[in-house]
N, C-alpha and C. Protein backbone atom coordinates (compact mmCIF):
# COMPACT_ATOMS: atom_id res chain seq x y z
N UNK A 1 -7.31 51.55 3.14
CA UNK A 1 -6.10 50.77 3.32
C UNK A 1 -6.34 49.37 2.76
N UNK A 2 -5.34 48.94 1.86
CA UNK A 2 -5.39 47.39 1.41
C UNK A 2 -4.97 46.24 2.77
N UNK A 3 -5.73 45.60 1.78
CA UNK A 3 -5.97 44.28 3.14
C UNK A 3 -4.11 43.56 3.05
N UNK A 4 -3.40 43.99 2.19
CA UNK A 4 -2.45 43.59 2.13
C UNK A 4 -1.65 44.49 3.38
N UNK A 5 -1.83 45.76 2.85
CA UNK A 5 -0.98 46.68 4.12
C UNK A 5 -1.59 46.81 5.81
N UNK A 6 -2.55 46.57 5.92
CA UNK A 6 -2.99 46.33 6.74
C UNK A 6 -2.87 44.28 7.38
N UNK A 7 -2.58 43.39 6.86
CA UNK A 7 -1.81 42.65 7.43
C UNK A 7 -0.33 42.49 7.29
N UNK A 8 0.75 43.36 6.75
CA UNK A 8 2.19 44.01 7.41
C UNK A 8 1.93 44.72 8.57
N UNK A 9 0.71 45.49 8.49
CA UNK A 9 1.07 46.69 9.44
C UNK A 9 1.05 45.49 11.37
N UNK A 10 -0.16 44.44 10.81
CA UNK A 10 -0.60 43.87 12.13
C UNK A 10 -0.21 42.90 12.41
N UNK A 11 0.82 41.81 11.20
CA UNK A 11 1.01 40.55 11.69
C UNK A 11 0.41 39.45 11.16
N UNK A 12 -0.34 39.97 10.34
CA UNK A 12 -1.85 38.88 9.49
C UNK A 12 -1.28 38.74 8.27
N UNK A 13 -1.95 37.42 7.94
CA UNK A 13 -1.67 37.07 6.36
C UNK A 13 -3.24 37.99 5.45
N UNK A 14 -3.09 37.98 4.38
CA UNK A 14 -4.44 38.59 3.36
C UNK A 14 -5.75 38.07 4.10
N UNK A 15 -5.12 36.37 4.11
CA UNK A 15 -6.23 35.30 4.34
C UNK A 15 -7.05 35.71 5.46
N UNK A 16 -6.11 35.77 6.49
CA UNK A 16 -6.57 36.38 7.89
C UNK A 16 -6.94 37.50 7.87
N UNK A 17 -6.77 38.53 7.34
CA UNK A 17 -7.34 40.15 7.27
C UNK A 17 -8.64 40.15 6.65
N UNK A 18 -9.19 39.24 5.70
CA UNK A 18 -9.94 38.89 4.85
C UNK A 18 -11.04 38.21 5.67
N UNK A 19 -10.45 36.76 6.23
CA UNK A 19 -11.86 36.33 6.97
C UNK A 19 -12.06 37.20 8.41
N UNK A 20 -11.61 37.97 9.12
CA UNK A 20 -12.21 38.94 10.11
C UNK A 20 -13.21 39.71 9.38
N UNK A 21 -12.95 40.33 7.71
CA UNK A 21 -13.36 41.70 7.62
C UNK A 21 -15.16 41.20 7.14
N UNK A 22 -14.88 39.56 6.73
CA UNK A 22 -16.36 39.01 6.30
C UNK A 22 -17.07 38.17 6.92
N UNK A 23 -16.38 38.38 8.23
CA UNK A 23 -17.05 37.32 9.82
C UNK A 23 -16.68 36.16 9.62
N UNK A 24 -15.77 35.21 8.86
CA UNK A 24 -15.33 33.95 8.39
C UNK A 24 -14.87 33.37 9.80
N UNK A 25 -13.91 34.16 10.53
CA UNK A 25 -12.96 33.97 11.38
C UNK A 25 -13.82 34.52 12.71
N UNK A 26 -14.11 34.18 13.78
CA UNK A 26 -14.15 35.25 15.27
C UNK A 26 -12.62 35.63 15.51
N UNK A 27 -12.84 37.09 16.11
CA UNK A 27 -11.48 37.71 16.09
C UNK A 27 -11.49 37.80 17.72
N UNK A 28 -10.81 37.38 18.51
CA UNK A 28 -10.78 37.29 19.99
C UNK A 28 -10.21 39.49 20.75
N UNK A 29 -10.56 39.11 21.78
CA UNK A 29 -10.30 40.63 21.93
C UNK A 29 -9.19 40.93 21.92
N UNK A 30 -7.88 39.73 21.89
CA UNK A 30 -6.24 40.14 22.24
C UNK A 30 -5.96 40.40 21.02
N UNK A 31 -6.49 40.08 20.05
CA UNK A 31 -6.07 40.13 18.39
C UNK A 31 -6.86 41.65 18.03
N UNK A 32 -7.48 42.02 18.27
CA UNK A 32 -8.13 42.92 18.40
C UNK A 32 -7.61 44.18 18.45
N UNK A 33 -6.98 44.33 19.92
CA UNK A 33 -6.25 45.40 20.52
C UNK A 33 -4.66 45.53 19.91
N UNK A 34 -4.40 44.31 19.85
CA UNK A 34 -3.46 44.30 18.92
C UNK A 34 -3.48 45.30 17.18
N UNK A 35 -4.12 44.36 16.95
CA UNK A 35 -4.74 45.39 15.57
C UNK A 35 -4.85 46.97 15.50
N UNK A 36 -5.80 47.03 16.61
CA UNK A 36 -6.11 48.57 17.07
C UNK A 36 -5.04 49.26 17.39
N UNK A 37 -3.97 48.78 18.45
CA UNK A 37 -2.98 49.50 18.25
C UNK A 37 -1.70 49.61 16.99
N UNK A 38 -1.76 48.63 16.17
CA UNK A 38 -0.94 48.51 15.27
C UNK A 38 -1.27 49.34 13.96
N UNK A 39 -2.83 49.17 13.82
CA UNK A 39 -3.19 50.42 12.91
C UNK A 39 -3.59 51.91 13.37
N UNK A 40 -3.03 52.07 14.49
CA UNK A 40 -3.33 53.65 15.23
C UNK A 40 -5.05 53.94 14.76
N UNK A 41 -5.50 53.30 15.22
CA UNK A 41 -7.32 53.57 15.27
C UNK A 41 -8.00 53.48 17.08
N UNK A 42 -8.91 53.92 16.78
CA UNK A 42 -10.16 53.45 17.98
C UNK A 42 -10.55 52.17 17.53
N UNK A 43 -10.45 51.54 18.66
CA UNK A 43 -11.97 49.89 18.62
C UNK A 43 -13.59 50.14 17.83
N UNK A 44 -13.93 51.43 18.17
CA UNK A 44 -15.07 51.93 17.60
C UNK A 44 -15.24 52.37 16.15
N UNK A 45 -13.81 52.51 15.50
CA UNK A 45 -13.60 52.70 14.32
C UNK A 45 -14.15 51.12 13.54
N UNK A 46 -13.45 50.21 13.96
CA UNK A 46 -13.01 48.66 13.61
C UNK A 46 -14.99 47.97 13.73
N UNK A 47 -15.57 48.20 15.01
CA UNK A 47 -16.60 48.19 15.07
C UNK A 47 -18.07 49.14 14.65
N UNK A 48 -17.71 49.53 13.98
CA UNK A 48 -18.84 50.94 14.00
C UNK A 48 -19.93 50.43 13.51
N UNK A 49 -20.34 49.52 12.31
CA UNK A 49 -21.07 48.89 11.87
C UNK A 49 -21.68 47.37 12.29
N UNK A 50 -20.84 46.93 13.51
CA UNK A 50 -21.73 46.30 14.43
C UNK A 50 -22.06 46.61 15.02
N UNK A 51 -21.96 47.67 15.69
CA UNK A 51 -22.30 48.23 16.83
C UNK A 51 -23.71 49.18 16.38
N UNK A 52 -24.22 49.48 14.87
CA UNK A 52 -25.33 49.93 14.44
C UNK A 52 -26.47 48.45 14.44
N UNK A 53 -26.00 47.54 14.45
CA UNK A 53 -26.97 46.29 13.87
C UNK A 53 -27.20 45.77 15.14
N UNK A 54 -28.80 45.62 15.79
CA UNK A 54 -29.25 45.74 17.01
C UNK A 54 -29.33 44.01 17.10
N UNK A 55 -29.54 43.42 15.86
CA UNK A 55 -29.48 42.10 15.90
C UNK A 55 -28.55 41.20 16.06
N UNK A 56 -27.46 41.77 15.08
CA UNK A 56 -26.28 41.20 15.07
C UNK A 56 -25.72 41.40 16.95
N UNK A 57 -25.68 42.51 17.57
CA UNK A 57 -25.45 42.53 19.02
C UNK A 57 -26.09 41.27 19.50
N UNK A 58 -27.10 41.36 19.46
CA UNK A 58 -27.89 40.34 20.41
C UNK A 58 -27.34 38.44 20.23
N UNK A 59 -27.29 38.66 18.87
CA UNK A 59 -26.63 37.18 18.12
C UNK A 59 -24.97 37.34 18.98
N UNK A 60 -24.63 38.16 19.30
CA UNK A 60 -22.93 38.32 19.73
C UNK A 60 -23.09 38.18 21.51
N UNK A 61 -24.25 38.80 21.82
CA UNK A 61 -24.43 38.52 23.26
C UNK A 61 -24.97 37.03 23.70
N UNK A 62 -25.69 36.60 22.97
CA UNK A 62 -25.70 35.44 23.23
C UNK A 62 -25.14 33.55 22.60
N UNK A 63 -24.34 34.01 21.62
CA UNK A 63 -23.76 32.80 20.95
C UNK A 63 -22.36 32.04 21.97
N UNK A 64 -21.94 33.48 22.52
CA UNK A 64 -20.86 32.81 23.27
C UNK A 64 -21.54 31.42 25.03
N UNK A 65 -22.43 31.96 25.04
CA UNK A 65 -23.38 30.95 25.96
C UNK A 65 -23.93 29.68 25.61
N UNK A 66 -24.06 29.39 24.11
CA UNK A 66 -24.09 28.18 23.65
C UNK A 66 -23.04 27.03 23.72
N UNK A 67 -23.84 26.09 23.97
CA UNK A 67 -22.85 24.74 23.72
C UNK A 67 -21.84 24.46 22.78
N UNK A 68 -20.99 23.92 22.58
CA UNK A 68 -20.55 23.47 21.38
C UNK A 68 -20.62 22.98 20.65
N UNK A 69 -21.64 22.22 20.66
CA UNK A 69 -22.54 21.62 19.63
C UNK A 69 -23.39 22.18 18.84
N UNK A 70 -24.54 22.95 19.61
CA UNK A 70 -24.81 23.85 19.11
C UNK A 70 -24.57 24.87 18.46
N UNK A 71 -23.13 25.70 18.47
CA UNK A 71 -22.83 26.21 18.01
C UNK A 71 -22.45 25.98 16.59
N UNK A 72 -22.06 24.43 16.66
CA UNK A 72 -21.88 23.89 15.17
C UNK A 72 -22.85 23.98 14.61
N UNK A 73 -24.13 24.03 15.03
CA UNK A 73 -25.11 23.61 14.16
C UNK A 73 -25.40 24.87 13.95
N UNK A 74 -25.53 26.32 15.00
CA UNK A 74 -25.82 28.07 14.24
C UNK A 74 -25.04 28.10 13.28
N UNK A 75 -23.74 27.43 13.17
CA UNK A 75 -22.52 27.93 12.23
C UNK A 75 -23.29 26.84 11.10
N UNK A 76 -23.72 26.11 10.92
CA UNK A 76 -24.09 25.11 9.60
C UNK A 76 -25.60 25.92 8.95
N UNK A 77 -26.54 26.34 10.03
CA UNK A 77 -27.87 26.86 9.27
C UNK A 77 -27.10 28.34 8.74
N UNK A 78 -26.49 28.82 9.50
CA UNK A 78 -26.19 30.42 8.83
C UNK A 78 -25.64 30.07 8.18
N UNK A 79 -24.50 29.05 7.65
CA UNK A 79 -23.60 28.74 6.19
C UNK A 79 -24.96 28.42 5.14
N UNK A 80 -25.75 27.26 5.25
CA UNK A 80 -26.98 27.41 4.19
C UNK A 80 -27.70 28.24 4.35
N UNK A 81 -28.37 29.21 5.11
CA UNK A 81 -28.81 29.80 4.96
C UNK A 81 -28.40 31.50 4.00
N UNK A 82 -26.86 31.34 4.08
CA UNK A 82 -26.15 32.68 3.29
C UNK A 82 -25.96 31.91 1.99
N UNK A 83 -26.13 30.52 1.56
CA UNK A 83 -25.80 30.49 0.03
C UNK A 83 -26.61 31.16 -0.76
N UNK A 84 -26.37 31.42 -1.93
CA UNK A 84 -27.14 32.18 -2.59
C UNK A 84 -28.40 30.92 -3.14
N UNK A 85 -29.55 31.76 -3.96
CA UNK A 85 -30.72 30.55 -4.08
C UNK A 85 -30.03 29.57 -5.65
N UNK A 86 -30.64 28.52 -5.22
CA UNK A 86 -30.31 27.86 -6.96
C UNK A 86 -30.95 28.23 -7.93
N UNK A 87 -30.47 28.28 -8.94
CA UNK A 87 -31.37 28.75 -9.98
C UNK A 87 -32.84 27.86 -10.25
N UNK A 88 -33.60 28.99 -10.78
CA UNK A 88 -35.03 28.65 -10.71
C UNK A 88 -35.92 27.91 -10.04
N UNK A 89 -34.87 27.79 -8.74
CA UNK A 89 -35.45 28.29 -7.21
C UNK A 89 -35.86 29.65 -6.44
N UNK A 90 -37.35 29.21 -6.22
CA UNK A 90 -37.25 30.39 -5.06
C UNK A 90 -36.72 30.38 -3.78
């Protein structure tokens, strides 16, 4: 399904269908169920591939317990840390 028909089907712009599908955005659980029921799926469908990554869980079980400060700062090392390397850098 295109990310286009899939935000008609739910209410979302591209933009928004787009940063959920590449973790840009946290998607809260009401937006969620929403979704789930709007695209006639399971939650487990939508999740299946986090729910394989034992790390990524653990990063999800515990980020919401952080400060807010802190949290700015997981959200700033994981932004440099996902750029790609500079050239003729290792």
């Amino acid at each position: 399904m295109s990310q286009e028909r899939s935000g008609y089907l739910t209410g979302l712009t591209v933009e928004q269908v787009r940063a959920y599908e590449v973790g840009r955005e946290i998607i809260t659980a009401d937006r969620l169920a929403t979704i789930v029921k709007a695209l006639t799926v399971e939650i487990d469908t939508l999740v299946r591939n986090v729910l394989r990554d034992v790390d990524l869980l653990q990063f999800l079980v515990f980020y919401p317990r952080l400060s807010n400060s802190t949290k700015a700062s997981v959200q700033r090392l994981c932004a440099d840390l996902a750029k790609p390397p500079e050239r003729g850098r290792d």
